[in-house]
N, C-alpha and C. Protein backbone atom coordinates (compact mmCIF):
# COMPACT_ATOMS: atom_id res chain seq x y z
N UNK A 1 -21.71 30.53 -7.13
CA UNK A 1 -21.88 30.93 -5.75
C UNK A 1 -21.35 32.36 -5.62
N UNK A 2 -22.08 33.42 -5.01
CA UNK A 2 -21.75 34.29 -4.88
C UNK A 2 -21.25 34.98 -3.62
N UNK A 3 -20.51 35.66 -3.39
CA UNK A 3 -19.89 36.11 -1.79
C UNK A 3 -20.85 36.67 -1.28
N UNK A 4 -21.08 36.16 0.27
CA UNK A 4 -21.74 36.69 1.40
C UNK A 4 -20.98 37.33 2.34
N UNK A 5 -20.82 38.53 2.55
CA UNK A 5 -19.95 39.32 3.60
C UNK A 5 -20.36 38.94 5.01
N UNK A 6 -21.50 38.42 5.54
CA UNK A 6 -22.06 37.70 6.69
C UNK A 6 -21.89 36.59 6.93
N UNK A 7 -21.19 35.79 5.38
CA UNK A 7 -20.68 34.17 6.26
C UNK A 7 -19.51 33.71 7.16
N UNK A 8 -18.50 34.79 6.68
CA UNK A 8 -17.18 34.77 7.67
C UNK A 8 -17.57 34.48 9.27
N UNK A 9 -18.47 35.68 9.63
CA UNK A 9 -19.12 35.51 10.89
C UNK A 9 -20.04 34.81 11.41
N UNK A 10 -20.87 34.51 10.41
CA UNK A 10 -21.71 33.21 10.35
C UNK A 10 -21.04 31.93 11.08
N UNK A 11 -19.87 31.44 10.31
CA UNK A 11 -18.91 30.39 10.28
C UNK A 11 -18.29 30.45 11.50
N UNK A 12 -17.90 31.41 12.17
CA UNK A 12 -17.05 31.85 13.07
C UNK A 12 -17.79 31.66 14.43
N UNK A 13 -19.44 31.95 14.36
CA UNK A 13 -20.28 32.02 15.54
C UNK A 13 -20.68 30.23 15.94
N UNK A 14 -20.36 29.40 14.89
CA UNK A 14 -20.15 27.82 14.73
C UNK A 14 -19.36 27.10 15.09
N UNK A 15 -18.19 27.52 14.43
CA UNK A 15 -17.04 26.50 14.70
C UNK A 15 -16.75 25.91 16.11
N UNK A 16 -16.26 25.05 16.34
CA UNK A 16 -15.91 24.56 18.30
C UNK A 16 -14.44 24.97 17.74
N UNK A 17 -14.22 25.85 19.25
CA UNK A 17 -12.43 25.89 19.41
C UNK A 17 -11.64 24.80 19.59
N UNK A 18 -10.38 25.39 18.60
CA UNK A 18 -9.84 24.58 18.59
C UNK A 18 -9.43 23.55 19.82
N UNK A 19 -9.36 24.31 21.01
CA UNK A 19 -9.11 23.83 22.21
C UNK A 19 -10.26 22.96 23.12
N UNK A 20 -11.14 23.24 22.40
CA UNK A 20 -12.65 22.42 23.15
C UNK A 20 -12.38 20.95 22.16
N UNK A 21 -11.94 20.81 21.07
CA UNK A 21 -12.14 19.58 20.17
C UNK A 21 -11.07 18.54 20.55
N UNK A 22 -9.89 19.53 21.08
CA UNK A 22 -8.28 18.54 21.22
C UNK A 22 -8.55 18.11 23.33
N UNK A 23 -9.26 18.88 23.83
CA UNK A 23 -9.98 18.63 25.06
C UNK A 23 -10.99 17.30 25.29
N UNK A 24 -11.78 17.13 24.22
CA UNK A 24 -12.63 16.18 23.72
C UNK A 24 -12.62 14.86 23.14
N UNK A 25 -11.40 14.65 22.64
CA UNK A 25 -10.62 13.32 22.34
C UNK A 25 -9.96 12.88 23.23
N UNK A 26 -10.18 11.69 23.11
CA UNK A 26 -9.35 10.55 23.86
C UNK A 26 -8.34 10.50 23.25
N UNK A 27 -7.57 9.91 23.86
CA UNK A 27 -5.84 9.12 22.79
C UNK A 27 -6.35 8.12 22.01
N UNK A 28 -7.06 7.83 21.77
CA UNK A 28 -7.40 6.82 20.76
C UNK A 28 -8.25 7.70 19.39
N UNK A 29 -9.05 8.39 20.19
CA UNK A 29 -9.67 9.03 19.31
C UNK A 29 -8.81 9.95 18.31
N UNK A 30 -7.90 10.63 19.09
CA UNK A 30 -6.80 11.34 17.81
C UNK A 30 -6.06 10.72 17.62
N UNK A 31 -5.36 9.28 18.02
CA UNK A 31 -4.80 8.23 17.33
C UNK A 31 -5.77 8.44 15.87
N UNK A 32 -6.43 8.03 15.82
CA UNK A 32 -7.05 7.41 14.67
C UNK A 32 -7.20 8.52 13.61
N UNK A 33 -7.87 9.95 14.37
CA UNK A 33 -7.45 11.18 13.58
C UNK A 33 -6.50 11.70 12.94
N UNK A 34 -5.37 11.46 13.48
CA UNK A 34 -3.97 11.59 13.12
C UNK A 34 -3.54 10.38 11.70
N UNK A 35 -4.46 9.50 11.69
CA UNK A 35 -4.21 8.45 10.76
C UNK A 35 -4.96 8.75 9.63
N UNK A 36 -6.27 8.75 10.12
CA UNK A 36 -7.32 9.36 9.00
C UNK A 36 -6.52 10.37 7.81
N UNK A 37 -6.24 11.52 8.87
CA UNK A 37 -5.87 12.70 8.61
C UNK A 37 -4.41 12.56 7.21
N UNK A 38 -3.72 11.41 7.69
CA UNK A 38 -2.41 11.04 7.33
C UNK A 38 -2.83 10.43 6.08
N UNK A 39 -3.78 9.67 6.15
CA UNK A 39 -4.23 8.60 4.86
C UNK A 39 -4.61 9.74 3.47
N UNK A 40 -5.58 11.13 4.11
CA UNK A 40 -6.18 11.77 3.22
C UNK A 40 -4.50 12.27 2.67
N UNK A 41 -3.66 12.66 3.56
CA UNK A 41 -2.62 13.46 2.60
C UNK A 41 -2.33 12.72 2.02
N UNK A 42 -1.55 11.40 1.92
CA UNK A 42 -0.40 10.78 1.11
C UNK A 42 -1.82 10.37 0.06
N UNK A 43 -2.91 10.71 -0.11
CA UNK A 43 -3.58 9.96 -1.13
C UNK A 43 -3.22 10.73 -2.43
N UNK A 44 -3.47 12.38 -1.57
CA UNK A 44 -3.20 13.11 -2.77
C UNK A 44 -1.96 13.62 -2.96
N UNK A 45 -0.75 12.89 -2.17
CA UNK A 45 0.65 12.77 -2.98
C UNK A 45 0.70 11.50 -3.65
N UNK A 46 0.61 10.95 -3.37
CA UNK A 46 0.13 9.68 -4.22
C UNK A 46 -0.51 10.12 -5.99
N UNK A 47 -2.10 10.11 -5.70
CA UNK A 47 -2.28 10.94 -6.81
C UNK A 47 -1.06 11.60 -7.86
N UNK A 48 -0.45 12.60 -7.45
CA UNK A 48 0.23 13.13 -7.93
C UNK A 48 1.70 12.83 -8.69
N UNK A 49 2.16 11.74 -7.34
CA UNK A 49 3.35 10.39 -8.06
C UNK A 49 3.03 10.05 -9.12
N UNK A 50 1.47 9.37 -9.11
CA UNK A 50 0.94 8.61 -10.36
C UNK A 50 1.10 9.50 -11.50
N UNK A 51 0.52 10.51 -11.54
CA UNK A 51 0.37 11.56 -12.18
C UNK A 51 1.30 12.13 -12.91
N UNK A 52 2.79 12.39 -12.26
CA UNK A 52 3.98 11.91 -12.54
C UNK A 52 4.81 11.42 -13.45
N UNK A 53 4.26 9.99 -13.14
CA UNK A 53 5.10 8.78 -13.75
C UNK A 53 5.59 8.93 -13.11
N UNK A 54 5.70 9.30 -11.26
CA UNK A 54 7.78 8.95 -10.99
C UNK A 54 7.54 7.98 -10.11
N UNK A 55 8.06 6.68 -10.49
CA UNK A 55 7.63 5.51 -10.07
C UNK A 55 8.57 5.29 -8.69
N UNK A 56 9.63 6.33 -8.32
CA UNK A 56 10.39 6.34 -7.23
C UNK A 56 9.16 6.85 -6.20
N UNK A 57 9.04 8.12 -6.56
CA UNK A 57 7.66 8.40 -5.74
C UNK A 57 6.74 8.17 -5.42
N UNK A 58 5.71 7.26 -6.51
CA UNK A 58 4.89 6.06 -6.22
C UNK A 58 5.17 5.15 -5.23
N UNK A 59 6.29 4.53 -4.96
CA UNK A 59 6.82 3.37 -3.61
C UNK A 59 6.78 4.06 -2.71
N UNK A 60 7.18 5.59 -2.76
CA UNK A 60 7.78 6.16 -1.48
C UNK A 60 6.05 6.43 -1.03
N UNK A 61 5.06 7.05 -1.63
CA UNK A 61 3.65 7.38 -1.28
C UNK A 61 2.85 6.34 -1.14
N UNK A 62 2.92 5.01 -1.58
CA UNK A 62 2.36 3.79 -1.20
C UNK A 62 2.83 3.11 -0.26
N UNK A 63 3.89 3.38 0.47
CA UNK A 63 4.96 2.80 1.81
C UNK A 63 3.93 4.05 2.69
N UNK A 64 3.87 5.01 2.29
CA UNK A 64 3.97 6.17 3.24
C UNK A 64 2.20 6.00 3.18
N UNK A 65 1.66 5.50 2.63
CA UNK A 65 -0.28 5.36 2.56
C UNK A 65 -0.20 3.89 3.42
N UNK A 66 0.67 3.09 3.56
CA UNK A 66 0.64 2.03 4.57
C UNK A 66 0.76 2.12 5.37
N UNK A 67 1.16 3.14 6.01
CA UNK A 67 1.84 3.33 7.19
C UNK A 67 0.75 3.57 7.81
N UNK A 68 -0.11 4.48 7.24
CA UNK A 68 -1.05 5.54 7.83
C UNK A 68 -2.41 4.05 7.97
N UNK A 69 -2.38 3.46 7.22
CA UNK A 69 -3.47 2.45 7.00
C UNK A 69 -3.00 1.32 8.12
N UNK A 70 -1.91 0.97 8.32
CA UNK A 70 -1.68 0.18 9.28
C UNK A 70 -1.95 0.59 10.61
N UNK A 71 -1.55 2.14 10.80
CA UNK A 71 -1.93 2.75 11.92
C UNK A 71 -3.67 2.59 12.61
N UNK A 72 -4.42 3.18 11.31
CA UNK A 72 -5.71 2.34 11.66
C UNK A 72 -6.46 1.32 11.73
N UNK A 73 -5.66 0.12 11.32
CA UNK A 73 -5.90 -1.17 11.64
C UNK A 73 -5.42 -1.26 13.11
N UNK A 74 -4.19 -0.92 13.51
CA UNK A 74 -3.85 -1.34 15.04
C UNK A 74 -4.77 -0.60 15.80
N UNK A 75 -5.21 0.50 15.61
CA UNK A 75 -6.19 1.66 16.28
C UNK A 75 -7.59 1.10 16.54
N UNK A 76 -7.97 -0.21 15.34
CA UNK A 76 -9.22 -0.63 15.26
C UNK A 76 -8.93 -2.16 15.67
N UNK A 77 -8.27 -2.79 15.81
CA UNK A 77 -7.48 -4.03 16.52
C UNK A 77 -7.99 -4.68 14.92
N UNK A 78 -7.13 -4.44 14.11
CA UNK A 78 -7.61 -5.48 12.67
C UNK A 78 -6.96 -5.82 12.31
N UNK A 79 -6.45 -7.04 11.83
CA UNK A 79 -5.50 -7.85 11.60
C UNK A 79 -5.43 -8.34 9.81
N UNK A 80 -4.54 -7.54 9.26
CA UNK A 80 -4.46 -7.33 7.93
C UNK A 80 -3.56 -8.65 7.75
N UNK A 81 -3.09 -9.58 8.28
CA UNK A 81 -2.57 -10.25 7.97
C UNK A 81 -2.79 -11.72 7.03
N UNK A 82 -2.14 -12.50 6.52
CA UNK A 82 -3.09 -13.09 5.48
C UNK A 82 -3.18 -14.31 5.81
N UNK A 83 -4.81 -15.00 6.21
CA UNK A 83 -5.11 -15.42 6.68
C UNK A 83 -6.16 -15.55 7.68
N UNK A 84 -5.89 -14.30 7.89
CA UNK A 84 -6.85 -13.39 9.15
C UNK A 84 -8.27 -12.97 8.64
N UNK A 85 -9.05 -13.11 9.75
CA UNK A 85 -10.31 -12.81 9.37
C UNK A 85 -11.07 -11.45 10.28
């Protein structure tokens, strides 16, 4: 891929402000963003625990990838519990 000096502005004449998108959500809706958002990081600290070997860090990024996953189960009313359907 080669540089286009016209895509900066390209990109720029696109994007929605930041302030039109955080205007545009509901509380539920960036509930869930905020989770999404949370799940993608600890995946790739996670990743990287593994990656590691530091198996202290592994618990701490798989506690910390639950958190974010539980968040969107309550966000989506889903009941991870066992038993539950």
């Amino acid at each position: 891929m080669s540089y286009n000096p016209q895509y900066p502005a390209f990109v720029a004449g696109r994007c929605k402000e930041g302030a039109h998108i955080k205007n545009s959500l509901t509380a539920d809706q960036a509930h869930m963003l905020h989770m999404v958002l949370g799940v993608a990081g600890e995946v790739g600290e996670l990743i990287q625990a593994v990656h590691n070997e530091d198996e202290r860090n592994v618990k701490e990024e798989a506690g910390d990838l639950y958190f974010f996953l539980q968040g969107i189960a309550n966000g989506a009313h889903l009941d991870f519990a066992p038993g539950s359907s």
